[in-house]
Protein backbone atom coordinates (compact mmCIF):
# COMPACT_ATOMS: atom_id res chain seq x y z
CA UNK A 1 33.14 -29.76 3.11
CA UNK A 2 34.32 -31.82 6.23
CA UNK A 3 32.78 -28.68 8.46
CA UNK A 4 29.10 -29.98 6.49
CA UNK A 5 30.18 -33.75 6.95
CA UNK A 6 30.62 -33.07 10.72
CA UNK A 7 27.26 -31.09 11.16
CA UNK A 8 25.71 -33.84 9.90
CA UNK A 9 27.42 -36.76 11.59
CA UNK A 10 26.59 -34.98 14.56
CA UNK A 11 23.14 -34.32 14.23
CA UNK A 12 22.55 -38.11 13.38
CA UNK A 13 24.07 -38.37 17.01
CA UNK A 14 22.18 -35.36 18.43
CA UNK A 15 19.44 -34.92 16.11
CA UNK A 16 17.51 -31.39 17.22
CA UNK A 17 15.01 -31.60 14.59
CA UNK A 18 14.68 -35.20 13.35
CA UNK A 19 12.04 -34.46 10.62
CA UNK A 20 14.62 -31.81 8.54
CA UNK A 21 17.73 -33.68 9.71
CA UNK A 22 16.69 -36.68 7.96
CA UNK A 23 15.54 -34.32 5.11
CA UNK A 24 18.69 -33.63 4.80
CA UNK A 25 20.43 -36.73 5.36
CA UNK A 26 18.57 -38.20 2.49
CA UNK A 27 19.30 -35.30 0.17
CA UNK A 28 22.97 -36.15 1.08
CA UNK A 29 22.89 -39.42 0.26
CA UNK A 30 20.17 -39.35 -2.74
């Protein structure tokens, strides 16, 4: 979904909650 992509390209920009957006970053990428 580009709508997901963009969510999280933006919180990697504007992270609001670091600890769950690299949570899910990694369970992106992994």
């Amino acid at each position: 979904n580009i709508n997901n992509l963009d969510k999280k390209i933006d919180s990697l920009f504007m992270p609001v909650k670091p600890d769950s957006r690299l949570e899910e970053i990694g369970r992106g990428v992994l």
